[in-house]
C-alpha atoms as a PDB file:
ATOM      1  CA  UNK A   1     -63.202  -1.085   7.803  1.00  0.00           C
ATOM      2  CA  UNK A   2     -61.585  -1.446   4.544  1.00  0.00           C
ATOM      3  CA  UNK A   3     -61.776  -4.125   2.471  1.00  0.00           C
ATOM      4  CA  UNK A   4     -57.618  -4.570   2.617  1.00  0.00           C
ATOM      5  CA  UNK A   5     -58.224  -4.652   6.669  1.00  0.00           C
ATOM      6  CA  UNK A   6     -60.799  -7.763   6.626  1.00  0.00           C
ATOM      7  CA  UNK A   7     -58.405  -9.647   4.537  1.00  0.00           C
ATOM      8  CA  UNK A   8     -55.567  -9.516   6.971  1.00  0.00           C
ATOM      9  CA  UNK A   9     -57.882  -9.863   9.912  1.00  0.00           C
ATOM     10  CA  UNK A  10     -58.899 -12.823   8.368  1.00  0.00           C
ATOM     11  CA  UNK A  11     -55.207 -14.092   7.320  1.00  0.00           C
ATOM     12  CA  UNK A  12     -54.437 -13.753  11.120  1.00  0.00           C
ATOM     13  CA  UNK A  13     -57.048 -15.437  12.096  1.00  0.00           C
ATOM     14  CA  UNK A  14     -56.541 -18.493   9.687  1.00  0.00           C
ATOM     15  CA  UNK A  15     -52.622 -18.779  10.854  1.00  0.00           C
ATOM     16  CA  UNK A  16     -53.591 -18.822  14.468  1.00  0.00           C
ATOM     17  CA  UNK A  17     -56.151 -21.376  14.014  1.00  0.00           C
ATOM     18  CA  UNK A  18     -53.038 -23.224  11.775  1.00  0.00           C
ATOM     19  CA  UNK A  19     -50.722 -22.799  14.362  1.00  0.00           C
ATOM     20  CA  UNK A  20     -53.560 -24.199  16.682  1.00  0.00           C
ATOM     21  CA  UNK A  21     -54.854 -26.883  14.877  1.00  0.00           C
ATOM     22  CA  UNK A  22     -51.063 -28.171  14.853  1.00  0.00           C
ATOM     23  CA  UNK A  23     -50.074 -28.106  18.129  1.00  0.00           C
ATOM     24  CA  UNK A  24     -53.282 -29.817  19.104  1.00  0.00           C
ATOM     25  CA  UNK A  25     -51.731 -33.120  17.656  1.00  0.00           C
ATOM     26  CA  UNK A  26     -48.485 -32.173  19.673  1.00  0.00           C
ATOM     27  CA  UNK A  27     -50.685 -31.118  22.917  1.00  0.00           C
ATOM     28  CA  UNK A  28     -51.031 -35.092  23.085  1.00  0.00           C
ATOM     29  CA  UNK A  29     -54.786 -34.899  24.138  1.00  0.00           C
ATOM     30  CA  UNK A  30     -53.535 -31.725  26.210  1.00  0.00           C
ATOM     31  CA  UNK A  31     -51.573 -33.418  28.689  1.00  0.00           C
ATOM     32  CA  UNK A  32     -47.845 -31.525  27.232  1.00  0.00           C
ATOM     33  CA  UNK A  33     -48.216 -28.295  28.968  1.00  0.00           C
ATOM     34  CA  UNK A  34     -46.165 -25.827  26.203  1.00  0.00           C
ATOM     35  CA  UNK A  35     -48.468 -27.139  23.118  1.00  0.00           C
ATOM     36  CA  UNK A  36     -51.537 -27.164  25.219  1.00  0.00           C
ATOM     37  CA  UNK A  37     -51.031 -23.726  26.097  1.00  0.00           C
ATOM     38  CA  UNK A  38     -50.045 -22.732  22.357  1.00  0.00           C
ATOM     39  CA  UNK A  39     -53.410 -24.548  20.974  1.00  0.00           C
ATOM     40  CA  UNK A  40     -55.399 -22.179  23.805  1.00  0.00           C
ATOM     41  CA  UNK A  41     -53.931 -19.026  22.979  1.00  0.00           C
ATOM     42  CA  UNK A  42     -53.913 -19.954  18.892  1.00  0.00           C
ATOM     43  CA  UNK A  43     -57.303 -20.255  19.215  1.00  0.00           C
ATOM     44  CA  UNK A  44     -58.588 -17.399  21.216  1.00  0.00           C
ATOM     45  CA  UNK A  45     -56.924 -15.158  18.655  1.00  0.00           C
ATOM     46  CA  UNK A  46     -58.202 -16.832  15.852  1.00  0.00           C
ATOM     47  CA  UNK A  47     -61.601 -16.279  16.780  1.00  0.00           C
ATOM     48  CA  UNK A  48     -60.775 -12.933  18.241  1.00  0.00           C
ATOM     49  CA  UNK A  49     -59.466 -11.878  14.448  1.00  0.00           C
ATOM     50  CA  UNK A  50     -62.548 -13.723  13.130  1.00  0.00           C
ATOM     51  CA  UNK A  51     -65.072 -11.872  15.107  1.00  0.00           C
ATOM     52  CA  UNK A  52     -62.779  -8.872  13.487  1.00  0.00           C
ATOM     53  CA  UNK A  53     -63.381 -10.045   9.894  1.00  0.00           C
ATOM     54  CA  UNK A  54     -67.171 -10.239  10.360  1.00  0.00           C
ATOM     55  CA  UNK A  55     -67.849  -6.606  11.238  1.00  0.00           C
ATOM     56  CA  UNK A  56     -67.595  -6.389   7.185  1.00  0.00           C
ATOM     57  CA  UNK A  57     -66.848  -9.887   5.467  1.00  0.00           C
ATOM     58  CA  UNK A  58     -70.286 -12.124   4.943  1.00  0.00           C
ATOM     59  CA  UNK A  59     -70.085 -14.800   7.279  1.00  0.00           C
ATOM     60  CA  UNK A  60     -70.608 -17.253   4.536  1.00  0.00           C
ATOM     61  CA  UNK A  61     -67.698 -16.008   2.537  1.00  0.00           C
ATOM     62  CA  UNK A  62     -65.445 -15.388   5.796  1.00  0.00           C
ATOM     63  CA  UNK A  63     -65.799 -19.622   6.466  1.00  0.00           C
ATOM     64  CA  UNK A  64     -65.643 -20.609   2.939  1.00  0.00           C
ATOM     65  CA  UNK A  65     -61.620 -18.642   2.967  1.00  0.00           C
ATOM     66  CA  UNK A  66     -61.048 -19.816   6.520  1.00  0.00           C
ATOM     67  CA  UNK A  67     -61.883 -23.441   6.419  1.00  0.00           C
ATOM     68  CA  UNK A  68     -60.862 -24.013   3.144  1.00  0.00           C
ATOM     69  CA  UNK A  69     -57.422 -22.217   3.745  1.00  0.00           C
ATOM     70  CA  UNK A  70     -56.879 -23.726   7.256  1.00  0.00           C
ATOM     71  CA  UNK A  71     -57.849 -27.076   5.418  1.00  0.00           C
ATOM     72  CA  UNK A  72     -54.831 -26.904   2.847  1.00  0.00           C
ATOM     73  CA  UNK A  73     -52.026 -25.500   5.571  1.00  0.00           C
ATOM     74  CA  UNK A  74     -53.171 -28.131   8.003  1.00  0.00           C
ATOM     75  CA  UNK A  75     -52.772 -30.975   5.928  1.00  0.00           C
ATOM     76  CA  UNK A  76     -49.538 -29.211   4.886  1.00  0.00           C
ATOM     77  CA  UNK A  77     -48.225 -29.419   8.294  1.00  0.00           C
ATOM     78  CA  UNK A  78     -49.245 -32.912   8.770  1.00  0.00           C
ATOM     79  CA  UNK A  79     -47.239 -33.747   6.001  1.00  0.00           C
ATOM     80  CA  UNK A  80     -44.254 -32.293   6.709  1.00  0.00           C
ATOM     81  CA  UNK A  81     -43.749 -31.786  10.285  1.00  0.00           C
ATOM     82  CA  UNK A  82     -46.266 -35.278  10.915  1.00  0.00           C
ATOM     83  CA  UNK A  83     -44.545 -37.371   8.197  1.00  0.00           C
ATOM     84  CA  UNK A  84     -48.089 -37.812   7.060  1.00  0.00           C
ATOM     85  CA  UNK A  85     -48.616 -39.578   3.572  1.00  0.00           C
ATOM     86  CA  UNK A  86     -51.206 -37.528   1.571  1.00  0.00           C
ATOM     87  CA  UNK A  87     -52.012 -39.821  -1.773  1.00  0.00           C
ATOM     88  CA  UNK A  88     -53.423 -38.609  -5.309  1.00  0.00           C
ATOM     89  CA  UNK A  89     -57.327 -38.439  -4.410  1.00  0.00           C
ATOM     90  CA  UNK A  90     -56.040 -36.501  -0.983  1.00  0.00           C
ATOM     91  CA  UNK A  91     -54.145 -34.244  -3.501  1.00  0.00           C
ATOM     92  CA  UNK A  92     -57.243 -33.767  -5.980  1.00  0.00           C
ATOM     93  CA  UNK A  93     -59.220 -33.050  -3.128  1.00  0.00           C
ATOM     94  CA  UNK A  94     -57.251 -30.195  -1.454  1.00  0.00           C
ATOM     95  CA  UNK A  95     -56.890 -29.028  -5.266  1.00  0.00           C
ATOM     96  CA  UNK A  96     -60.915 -28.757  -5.353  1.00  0.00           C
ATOM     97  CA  UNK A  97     -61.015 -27.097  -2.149  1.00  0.00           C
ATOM     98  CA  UNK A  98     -58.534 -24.571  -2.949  1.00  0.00           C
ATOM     99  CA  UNK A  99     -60.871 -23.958  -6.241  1.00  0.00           C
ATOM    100  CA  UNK A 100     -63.827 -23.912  -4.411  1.00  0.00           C
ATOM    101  CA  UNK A 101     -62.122 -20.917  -2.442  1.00  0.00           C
ATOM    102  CA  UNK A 102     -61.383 -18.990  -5.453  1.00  0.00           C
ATOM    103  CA  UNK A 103     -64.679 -19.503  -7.223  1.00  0.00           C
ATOM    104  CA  UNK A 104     -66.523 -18.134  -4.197  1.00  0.00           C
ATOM    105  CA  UNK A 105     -64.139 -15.422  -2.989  1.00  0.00           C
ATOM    106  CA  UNK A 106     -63.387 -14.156  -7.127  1.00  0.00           C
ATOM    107  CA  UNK A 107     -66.722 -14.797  -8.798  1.00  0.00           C
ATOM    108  CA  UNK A 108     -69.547 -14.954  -6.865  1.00  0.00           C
ATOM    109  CA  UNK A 109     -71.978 -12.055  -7.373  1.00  0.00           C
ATOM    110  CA  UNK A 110     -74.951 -13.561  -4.813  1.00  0.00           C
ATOM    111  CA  UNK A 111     -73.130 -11.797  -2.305  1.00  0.00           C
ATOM    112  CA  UNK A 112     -71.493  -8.229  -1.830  1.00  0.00           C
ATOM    113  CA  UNK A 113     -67.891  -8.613  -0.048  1.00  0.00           C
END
């Protein structure tokens, strides 16, 4: 599988654990039928697409993009469609998790990808 192919694999799988993760809050501890549904389905395709992306992607590297990425976009969405207050430190940290991303995923050499 080329390299180009893991990436999106892995892109899908990080939006459908997004889209997920969000309606989880919305599922109300799963007793609103549409979101509970929507968190089910989100996440059997995420992990479908992440299976996908670990044919050929590290496992190690694979997380490292997904949690960190799903990390960002979730707190994103808790922001804007939760009216959730993210302060300075939760800023600096999201920042350092987003670098943490890159430095592993651009510059690590301890493992091939």
């Amino acid at each position: 599988m080329p390299k180009v192919q893991s990436y999106l694999y892995l892109a899908v799988a990080i939006i459908a654990e997004v889209i997920a993760t969000s309606a989880l809050k919305a599922s109300d501890g799963f007793t609103q039928l549409l979101p509970s549904v929507v968190v089910l389905i989100g996440y059997g395709v995420a992990f479908f697409f992440l299976s996908l992306t670990l044919r050929t992607m590290p496992v190690g590297i694979a997380y490292a993009i997904w949690s960190g990425i799903g990390i960002v976009l979730v707190s994103a969405i808790g922001w804007i469609a939760y009216g959730q207050r993210l302060d300075l430190p939760t800023f600096v940290g999201l920042g350092l998790i987003i670098a943490g991303v890159l430095v592993v995923n651009l510059l690590s050499k301890s493992v091939t990808h």
